[in-house]
C-alpha atoms as a PDB file:
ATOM      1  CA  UNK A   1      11.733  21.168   3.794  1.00  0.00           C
ATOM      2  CA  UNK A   2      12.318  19.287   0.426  1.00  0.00           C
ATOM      3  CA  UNK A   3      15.220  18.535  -1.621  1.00  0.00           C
ATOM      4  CA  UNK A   4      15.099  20.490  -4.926  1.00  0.00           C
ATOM      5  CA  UNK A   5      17.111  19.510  -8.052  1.00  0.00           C
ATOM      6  CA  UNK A   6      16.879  22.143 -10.938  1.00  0.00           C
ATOM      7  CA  UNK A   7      18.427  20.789 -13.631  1.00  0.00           C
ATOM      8  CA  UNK A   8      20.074  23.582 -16.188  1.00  0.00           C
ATOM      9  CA  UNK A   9      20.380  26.139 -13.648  1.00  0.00           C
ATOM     10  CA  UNK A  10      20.091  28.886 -15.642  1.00  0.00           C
ATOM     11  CA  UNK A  11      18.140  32.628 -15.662  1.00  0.00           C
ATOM     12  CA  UNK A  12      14.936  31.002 -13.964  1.00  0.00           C
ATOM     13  CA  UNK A  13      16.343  28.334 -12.608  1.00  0.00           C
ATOM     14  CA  UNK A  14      18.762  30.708 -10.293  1.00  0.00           C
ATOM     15  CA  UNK A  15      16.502  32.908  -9.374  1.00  0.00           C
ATOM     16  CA  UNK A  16      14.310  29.997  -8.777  1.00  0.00           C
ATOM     17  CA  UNK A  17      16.613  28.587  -6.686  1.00  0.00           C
ATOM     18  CA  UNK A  18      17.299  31.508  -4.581  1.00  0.00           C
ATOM     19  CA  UNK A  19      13.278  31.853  -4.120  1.00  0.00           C
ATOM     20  CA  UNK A  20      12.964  28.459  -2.510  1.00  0.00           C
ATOM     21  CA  UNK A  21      16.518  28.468  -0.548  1.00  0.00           C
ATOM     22  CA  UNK A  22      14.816  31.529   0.994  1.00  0.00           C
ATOM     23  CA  UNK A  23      11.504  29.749   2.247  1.00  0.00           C
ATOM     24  CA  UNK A  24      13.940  27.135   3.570  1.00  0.00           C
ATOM     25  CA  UNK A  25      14.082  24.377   1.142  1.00  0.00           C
ATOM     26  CA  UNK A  26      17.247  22.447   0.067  1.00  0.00           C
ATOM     27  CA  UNK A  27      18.144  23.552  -3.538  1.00  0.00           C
ATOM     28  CA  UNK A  28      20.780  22.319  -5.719  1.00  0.00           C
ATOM     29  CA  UNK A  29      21.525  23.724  -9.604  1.00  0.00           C
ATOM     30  CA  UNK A  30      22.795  21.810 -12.306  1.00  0.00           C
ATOM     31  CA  UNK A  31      25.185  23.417 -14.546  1.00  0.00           C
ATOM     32  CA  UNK A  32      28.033  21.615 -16.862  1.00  0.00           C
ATOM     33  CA  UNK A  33      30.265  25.429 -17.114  1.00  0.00           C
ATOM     34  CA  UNK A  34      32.420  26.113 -14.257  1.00  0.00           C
ATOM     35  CA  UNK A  35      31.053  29.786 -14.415  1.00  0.00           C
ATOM     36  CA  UNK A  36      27.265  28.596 -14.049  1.00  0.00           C
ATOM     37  CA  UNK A  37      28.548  27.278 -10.694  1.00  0.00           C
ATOM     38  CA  UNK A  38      29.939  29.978  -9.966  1.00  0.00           C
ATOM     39  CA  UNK A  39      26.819  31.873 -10.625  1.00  0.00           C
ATOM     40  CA  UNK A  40      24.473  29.522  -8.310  1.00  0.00           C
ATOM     41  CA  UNK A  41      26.847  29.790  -5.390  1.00  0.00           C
ATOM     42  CA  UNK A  42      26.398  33.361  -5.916  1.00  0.00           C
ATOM     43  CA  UNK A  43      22.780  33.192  -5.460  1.00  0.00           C
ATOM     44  CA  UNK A  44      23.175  30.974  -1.807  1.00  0.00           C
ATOM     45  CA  UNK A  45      22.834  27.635  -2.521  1.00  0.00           C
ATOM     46  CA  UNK A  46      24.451  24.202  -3.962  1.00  0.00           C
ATOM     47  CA  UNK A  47      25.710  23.325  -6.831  1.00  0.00           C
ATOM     48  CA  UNK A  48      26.849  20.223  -8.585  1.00  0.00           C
ATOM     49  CA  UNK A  49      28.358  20.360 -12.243  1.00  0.00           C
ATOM     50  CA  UNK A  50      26.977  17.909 -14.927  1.00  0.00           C
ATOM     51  CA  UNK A  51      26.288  17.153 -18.482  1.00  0.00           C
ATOM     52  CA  UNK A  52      22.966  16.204 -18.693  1.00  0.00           C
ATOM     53  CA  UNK A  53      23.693  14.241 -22.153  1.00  0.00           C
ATOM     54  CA  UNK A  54      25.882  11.970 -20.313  1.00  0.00           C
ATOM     55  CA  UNK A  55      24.076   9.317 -18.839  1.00  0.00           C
ATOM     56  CA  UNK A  56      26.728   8.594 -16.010  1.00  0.00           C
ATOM     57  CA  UNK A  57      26.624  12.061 -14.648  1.00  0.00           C
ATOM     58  CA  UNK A  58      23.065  12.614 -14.635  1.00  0.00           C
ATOM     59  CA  UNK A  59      23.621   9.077 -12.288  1.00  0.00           C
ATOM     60  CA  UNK A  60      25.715  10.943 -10.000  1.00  0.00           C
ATOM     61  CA  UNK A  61      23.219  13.282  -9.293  1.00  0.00           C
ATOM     62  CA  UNK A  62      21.640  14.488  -5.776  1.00  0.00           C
ATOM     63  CA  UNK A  63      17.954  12.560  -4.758  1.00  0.00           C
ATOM     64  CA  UNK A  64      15.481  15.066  -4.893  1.00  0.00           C
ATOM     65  CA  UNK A  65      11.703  15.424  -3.898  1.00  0.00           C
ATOM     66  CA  UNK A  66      11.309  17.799  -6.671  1.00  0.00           C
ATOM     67  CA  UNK A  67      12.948  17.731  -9.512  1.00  0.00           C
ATOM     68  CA  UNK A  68      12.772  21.126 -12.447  1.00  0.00           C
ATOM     69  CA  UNK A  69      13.990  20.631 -15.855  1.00  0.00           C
ATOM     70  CA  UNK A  70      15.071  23.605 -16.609  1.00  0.00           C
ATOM     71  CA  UNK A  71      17.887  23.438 -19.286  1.00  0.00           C
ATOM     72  CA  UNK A  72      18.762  25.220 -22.721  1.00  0.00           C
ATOM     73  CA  UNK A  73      20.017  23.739 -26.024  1.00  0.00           C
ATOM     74  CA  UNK A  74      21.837  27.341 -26.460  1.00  0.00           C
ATOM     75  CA  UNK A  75      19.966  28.156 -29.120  1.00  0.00           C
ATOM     76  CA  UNK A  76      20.779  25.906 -31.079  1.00  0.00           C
ATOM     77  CA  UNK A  77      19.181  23.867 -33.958  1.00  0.00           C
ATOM     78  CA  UNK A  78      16.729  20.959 -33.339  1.00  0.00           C
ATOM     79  CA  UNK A  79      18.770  18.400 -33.206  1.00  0.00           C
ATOM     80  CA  UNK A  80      20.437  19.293 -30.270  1.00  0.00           C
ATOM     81  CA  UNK A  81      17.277  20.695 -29.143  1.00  0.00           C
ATOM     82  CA  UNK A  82      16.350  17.138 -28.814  1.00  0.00           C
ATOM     83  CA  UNK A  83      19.807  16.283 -27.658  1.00  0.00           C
ATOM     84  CA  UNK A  84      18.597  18.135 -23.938  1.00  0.00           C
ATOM     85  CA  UNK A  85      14.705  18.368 -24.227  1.00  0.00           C
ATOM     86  CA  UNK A  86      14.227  14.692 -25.323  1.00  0.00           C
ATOM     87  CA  UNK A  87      16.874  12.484 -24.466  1.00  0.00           C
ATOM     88  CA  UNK A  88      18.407  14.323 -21.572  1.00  0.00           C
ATOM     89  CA  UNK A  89      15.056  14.897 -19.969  1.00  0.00           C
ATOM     90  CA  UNK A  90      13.801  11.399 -20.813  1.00  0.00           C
ATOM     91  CA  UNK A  91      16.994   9.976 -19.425  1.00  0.00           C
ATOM     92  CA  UNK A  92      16.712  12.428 -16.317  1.00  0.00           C
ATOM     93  CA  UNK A  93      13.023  10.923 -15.413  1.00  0.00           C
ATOM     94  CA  UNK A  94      14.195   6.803 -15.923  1.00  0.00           C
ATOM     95  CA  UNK A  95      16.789   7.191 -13.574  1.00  0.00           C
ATOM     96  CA  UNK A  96      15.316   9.423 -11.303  1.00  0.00           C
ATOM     97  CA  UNK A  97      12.266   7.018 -11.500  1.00  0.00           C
ATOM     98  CA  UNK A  98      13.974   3.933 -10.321  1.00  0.00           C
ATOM     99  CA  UNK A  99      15.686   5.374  -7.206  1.00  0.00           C
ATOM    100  CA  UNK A 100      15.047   4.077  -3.876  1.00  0.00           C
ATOM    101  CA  UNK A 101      13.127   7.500  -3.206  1.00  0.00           C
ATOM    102  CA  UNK A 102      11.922   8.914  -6.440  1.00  0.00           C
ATOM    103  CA  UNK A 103      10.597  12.767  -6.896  1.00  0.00           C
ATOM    104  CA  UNK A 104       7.238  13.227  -6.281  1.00  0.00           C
ATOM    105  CA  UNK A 105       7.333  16.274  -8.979  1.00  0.00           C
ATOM    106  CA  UNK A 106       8.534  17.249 -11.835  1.00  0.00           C
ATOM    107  CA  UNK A 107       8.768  20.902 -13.436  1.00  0.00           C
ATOM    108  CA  UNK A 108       9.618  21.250 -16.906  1.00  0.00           C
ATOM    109  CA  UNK A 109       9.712  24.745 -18.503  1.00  0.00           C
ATOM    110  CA  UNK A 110       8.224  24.813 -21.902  1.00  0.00           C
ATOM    111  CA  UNK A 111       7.914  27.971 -24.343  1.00  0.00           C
ATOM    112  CA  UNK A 112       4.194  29.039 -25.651  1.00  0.00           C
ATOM    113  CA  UNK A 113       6.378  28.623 -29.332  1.00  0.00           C
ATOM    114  CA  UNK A 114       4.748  25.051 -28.893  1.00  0.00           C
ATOM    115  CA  UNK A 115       0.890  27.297 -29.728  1.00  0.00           C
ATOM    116  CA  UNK A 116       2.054  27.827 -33.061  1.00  0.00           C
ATOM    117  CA  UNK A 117       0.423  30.785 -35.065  1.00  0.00           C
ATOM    118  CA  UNK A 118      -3.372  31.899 -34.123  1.00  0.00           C
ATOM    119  CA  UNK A 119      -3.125  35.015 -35.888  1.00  0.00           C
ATOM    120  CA  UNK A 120      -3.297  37.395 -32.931  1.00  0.00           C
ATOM    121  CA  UNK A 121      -5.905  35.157 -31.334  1.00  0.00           C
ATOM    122  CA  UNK A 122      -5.974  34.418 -27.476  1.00  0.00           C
ATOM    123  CA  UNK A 123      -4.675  30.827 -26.554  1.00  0.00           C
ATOM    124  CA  UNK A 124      -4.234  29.338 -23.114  1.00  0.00           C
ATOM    125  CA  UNK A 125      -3.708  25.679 -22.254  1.00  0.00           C
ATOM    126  CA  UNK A 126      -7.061  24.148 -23.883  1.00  0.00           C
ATOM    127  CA  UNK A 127      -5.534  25.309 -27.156  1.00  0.00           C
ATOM    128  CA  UNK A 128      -4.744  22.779 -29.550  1.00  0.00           C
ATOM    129  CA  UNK A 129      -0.420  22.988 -30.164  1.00  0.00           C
ATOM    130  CA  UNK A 130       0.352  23.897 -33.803  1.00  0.00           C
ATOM    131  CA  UNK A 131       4.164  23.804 -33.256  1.00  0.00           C
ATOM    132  CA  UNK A 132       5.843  25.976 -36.678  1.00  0.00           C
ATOM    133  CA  UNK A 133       9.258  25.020 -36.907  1.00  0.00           C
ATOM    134  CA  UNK A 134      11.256  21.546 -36.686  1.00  0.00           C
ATOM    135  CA  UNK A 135      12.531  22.766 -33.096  1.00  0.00           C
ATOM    136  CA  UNK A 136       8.932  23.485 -31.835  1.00  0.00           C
ATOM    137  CA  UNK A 137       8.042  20.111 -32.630  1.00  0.00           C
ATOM    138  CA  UNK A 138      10.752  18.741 -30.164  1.00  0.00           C
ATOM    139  CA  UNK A 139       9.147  21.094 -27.668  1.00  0.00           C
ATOM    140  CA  UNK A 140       5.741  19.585 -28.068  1.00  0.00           C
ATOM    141  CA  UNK A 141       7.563  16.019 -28.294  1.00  0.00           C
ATOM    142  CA  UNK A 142       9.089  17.271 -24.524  1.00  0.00           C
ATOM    143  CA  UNK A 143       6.163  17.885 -23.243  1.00  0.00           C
ATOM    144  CA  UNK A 144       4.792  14.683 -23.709  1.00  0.00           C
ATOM    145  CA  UNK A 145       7.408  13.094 -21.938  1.00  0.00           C
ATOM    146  CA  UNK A 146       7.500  15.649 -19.242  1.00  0.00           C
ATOM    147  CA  UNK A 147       3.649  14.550 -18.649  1.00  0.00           C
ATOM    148  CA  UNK A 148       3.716  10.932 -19.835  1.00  0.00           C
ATOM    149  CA  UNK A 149       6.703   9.433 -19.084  1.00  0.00           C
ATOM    150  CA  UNK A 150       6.883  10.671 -15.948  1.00  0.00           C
ATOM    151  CA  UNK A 151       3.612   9.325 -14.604  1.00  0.00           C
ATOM    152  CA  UNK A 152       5.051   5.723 -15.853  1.00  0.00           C
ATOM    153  CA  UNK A 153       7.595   6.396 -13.558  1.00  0.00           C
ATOM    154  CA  UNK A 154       5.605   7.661 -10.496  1.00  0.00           C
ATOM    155  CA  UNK A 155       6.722  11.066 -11.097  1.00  0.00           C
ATOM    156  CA  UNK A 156       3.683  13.813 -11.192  1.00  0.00           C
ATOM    157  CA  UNK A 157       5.348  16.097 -14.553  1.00  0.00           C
ATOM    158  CA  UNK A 158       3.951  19.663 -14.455  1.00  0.00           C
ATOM    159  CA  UNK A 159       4.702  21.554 -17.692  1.00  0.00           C
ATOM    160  CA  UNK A 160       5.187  25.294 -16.836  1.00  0.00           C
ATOM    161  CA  UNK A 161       4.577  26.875 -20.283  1.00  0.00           C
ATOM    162  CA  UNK A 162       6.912  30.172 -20.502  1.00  0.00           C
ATOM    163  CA  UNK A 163       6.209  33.492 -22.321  1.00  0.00           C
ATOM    164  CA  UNK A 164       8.807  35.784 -23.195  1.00  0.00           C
ATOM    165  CA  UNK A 165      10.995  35.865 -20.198  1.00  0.00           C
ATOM    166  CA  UNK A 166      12.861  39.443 -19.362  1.00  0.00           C
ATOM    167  CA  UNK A 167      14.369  41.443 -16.319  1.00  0.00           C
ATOM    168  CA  UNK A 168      17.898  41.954 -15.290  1.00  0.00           C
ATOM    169  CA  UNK A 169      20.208  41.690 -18.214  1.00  0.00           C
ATOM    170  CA  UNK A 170      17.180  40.845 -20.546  1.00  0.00           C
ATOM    171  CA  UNK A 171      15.277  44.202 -21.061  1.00  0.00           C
ATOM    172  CA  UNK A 172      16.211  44.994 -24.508  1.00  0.00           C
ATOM    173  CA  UNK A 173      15.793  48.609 -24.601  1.00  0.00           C
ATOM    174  CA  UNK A 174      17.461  49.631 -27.227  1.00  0.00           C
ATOM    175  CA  UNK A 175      15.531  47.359 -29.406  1.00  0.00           C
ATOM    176  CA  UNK A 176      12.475  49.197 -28.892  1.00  0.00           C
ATOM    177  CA  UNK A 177      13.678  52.639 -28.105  1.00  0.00           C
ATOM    178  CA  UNK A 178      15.855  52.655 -31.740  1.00  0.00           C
ATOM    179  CA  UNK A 179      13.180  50.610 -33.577  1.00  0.00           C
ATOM    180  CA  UNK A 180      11.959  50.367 -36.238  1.00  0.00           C
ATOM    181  CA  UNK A 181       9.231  48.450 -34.211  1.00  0.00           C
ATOM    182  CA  UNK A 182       7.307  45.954 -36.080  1.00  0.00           C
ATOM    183  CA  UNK A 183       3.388  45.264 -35.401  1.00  0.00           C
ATOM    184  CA  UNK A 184       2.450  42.241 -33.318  1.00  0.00           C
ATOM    185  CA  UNK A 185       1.992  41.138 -29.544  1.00  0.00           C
ATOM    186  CA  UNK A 186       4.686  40.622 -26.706  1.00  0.00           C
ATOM    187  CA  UNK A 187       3.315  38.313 -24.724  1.00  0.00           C
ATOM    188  CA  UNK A 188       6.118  38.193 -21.608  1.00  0.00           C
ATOM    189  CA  UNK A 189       6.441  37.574 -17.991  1.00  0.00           C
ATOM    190  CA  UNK A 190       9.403  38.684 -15.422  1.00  0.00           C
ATOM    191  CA  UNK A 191      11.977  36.272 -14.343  1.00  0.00           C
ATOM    192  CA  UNK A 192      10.977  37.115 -11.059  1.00  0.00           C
ATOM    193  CA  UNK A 193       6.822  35.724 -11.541  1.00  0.00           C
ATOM    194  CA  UNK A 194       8.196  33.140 -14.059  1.00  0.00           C
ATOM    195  CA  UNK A 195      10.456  31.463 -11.059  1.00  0.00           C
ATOM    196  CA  UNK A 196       7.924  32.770  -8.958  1.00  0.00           C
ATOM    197  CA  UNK A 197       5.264  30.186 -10.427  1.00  0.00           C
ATOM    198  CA  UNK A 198       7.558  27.537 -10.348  1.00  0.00           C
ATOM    199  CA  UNK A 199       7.798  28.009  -6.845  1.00  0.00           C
ATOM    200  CA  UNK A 200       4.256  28.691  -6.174  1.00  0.00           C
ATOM    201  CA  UNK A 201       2.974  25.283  -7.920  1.00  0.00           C
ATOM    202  CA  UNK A 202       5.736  23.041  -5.690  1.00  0.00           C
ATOM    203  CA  UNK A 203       5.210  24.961  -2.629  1.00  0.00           C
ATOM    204  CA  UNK A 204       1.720  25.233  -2.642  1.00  0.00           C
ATOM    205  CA  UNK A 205       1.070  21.318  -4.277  1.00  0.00           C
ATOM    206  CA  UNK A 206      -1.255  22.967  -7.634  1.00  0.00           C
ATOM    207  CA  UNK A 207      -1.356  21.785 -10.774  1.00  0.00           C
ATOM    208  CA  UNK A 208       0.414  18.167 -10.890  1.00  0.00           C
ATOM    209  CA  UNK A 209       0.126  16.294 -14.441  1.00  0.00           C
ATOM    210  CA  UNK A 210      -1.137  19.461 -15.908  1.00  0.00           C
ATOM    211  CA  UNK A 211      -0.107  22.676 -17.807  1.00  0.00           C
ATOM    212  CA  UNK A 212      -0.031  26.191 -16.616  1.00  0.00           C
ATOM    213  CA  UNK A 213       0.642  29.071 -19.025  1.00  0.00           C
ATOM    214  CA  UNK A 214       2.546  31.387 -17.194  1.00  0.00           C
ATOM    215  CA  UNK A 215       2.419  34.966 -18.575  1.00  0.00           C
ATOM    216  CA  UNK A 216       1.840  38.310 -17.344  1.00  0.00           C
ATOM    217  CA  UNK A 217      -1.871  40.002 -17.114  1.00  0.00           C
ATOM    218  CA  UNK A 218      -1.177  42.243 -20.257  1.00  0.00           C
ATOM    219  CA  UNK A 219      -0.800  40.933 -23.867  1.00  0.00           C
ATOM    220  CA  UNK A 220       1.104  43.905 -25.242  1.00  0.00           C
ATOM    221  CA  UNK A 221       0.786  46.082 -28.293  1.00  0.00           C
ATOM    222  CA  UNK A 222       4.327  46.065 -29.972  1.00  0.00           C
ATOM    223  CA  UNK A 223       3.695  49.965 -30.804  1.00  0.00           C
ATOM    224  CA  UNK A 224       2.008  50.773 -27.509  1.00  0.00           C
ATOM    225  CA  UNK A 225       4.767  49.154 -25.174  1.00  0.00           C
ATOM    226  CA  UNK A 226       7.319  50.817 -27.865  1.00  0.00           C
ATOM    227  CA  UNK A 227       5.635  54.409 -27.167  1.00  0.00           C
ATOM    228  CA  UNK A 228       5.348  53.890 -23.172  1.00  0.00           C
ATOM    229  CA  UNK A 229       8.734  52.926 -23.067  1.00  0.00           C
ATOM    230  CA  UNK A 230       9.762  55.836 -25.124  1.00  0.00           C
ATOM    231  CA  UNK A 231       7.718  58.211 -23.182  1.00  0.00           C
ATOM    232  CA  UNK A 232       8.672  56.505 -19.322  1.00  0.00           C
ATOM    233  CA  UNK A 233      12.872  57.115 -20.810  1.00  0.00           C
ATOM    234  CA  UNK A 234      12.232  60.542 -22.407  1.00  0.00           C
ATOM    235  CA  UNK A 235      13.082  59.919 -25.459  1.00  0.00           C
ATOM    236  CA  UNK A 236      11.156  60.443 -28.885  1.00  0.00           C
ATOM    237  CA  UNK A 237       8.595  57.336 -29.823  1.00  0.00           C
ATOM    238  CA  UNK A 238      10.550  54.907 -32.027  1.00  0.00           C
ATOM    239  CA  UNK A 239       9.640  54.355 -36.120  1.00  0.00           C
ATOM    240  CA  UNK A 240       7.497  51.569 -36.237  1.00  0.00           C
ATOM    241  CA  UNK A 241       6.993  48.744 -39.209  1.00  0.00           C
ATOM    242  CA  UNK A 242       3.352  48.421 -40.750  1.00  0.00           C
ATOM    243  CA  UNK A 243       4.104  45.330 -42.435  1.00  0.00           C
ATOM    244  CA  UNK A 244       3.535  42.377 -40.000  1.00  0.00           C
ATOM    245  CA  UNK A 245       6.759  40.711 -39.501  1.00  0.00           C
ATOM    246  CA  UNK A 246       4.834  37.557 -36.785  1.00  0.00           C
ATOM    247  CA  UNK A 247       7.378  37.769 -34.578  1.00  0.00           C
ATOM    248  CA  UNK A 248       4.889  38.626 -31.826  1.00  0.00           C
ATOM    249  CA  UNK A 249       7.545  37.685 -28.769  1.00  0.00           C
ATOM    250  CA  UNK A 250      10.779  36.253 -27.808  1.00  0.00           C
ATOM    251  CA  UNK A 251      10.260  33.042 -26.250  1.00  0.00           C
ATOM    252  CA  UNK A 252      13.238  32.918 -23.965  1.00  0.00           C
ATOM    253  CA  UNK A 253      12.097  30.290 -21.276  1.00  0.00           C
ATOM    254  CA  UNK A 254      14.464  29.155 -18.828  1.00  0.00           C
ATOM    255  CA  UNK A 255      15.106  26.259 -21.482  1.00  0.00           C
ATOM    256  CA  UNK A 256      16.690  28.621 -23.236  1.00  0.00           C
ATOM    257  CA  UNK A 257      14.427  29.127 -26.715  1.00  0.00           C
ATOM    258  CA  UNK A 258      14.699  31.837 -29.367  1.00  0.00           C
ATOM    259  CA  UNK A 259      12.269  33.292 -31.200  1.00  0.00           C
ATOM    260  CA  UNK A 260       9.353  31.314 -32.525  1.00  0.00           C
ATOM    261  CA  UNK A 261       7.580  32.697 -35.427  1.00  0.00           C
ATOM    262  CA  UNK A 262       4.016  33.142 -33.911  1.00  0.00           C
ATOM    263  CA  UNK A 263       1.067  36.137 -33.383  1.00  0.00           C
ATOM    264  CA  UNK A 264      -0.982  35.517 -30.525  1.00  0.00           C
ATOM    265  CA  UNK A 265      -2.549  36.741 -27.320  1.00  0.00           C
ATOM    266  CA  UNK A 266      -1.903  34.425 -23.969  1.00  0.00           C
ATOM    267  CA  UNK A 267      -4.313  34.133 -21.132  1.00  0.00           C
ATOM    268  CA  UNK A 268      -3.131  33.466 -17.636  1.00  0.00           C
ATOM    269  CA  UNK A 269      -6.507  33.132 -16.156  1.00  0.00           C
ATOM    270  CA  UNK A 270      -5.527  29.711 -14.921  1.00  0.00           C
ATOM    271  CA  UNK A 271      -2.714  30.820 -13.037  1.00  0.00           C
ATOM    272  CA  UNK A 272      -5.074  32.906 -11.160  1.00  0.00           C
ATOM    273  CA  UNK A 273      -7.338  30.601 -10.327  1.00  0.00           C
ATOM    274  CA  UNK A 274      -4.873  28.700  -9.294  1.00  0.00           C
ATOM    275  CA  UNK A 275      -3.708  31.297  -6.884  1.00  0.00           C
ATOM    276  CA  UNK A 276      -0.704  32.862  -7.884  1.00  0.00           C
ATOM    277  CA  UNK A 277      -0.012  36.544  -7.226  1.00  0.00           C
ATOM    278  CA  UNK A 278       2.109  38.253  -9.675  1.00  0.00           C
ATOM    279  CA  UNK A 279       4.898  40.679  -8.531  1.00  0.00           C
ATOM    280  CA  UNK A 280       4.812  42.278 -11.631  1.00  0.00           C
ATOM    281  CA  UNK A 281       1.433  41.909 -13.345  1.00  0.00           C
ATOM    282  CA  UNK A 282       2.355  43.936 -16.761  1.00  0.00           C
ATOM    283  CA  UNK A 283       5.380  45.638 -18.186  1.00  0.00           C
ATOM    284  CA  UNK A 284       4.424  49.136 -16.841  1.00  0.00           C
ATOM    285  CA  UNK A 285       5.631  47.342 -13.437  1.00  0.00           C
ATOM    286  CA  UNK A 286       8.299  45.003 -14.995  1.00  0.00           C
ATOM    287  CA  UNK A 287      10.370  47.932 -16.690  1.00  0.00           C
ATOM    288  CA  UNK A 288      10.398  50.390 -13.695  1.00  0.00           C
ATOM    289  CA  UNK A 289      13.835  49.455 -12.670  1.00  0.00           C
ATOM    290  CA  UNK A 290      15.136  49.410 -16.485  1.00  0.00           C
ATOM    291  CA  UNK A 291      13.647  52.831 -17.157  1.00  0.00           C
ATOM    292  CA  UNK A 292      15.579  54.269 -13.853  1.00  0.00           C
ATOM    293  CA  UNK A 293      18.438  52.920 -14.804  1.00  0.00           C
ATOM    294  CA  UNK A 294      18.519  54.024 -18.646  1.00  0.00           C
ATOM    295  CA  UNK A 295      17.493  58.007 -17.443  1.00  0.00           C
ATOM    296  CA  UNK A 296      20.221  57.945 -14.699  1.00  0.00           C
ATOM    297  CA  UNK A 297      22.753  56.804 -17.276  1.00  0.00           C
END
C-alpha cells in the first residue's frame, strides 16, 4: 500500500483518488476551499486543506510515496499560472525532497496546449513543444521542473500530458448540439482514463522521468462528432463554421487550463505500449451516459 498525496484535488485528482483508495492505497487530496474538502470526503478518502502558494502549509503536509501535482490556476492569466505551476510545484518538490522519506514519484498533469500549433498534424511526445501563448510557456517551463528538478531531488517526475478532459458535469452538449460548430480536431480523453492513467503509471511502476500523452484512440472531426452527437440525441445536425477558427480542443487538464489556440491530431500509441487499457477508447463510448441522459430529459 503507498501513501498518495494529490496535490489540487480537483476533477482528476478526485476521481483519481477514489481509483487508488479502491485498490487499497492511502490517498489524501489537497484542496485550500472548504467545499473541495468536502468534495474528497465525498469520494472516500482524506483530506487536508492547504494553499499551495504558502510555503508553511505546503510544510505541514502528509509524507507521501507518491506525490501528483495536480492543481489549477482557475483559469487565470500567466502570472498566476506561474504562481501554482512554477513556484508552488517547485516549492512542493524542495521540501518534499529533503524529508526524512522523500516520494519516490511524482505526477504532474500537463495540457498538450504545451504542442503548440501543427496545423492539424499528428504530435505525440517526440514532438518538439511550440507553446502559443505567454501561459503555455509556463506550462512548458513546469514541465521542466516536474522532470528536472525533481530528479535533483531524488524524486522520479512523470509528466502526464492531458487532452481535453470531459465526463460528468463536463460534456458540453449544448455547445455542439446548438452550434454553429467550427472546423478543427477535439482531441479529448474521459476523466475516468485520464485518472485512470495516472493510476496505471504509479500502480504498475511505467514511465518514470518521462512523458506520456494521454488521449483517447480517436482524434475527432469537429463536424463528425457534432453530427453523431446530433444523430445519438435526436435532434437535427447543428450549423457548422467553414472558416477555421484553431480552436481544435479544450485543454481542461486536471491543472485546470482553458483553451489553447492549437490544430492538431494526438497519438496515444505510447500509452498502449505501455499497457494501459482505456475504459472509454473514443467519444462514441465516452458520451453514452450524456446522450441517455439528454433524451430522457
Amino acid at each position: 500500500m503507498a501513501q498518495v498525496v494529490i496535490l489540487g484535488c480537483g476533477y482528476i485528482g478526485i476521481e483519481l483518488g477514489r481509483q487508488l483508495t479502491a485498490t487499497g492505497h492511502d490517498v489524501t487530496g489537497v484542496r485550500r476551499s472548504e467545499s473541495g474538502q468536502q468534495a474528497i470526503e465525498t469520494a472516500g478518502f482524506t483530506s487536508h486543506q492547504a494553499d499551495l502558494t504558502d510555503p508553511d502549509e505546503i510544510d505541514a503536509l502528509p509524507d507521501a510515496d507518491w506525490l501528483v501535482f495536480a492543481a489549477s490556476s482557475g483559469g487565470r492569466d500567466a502570472a498566476a499560472a506561474r504562481e501554482i505551476y512554477v513556484d508552488a510545484l517547485g516549492d512542493a518538490i524542495d521540501n518534499y525532497g529533503v524529508r526524512e522519506s522523500p516520494p519516490d514519484r511524482l505526477v504532474y498533469t500537463s495540457s498538450t496546449g504545451v504542442y503548440g500549433d501543427h496545423d492539424g498534424d499528428w504530435v505525440d511526445e517526440e514532438t518538439p513543444l511550440e507553446p502559443t501563448t505567454d501561459k503555455t510557456e509556463v506550462l512548458v517551463e513546469a514541465e521542466r521542473i516536474a522532470r528536472q528538478e525533481a530528479a535533483e531531488n531524488g524524486i522520479d517526475g512523470t509528466v502526464a500530458r492531458f487532452s481535453g478532459l470531459y465526463g460528468p458535469d463536463r460534456y458540453r452538449l449544448e455547445r455542439y448540439l446548438e452550434g454553429p460548430v467550427t472546423a478543427g480536431y477535439l482531441n479529448m480523453v474521459h476523466r475516468v482514463d485520464a485518472a485512470g492513467a495516472v493510476a496505471f503509471l504509479l500502480t504498475e511502476n511505467r514511465a518514470r522521468d518521462e512523458v506520456v500523452l494521454v488521449t483517447d484512440d480517436e482524434p475527432a472531426d469537429k463536424w463528425a462528432f457534432a453530427d453523431w452527437l446530433a444523430d445519438a440525441c435526436g435532434v437535427p445536425e447543428p450549423p457548422k463554421q467553414t472558416k477555421p477558427e484553431r480552436l481544435a480542443e479544450s485543454d481542461l487538464s486536471a491543472a485546470g487550463r482553458r483553451r489553447v489556440l492549437t490544430s492538431k491530431r494526438c497519438g496515444n500509441d505510447y500509452l498502449h505500449d505501455l499497457g494501459y487499457e482505456f475504459t472509454y477508447p473514443t467519444f462514441r463510448e465516452g458520451y453514452l451516459d450524456a446522450v441517455d441522459t439528454y433524451t430522457a430529459e
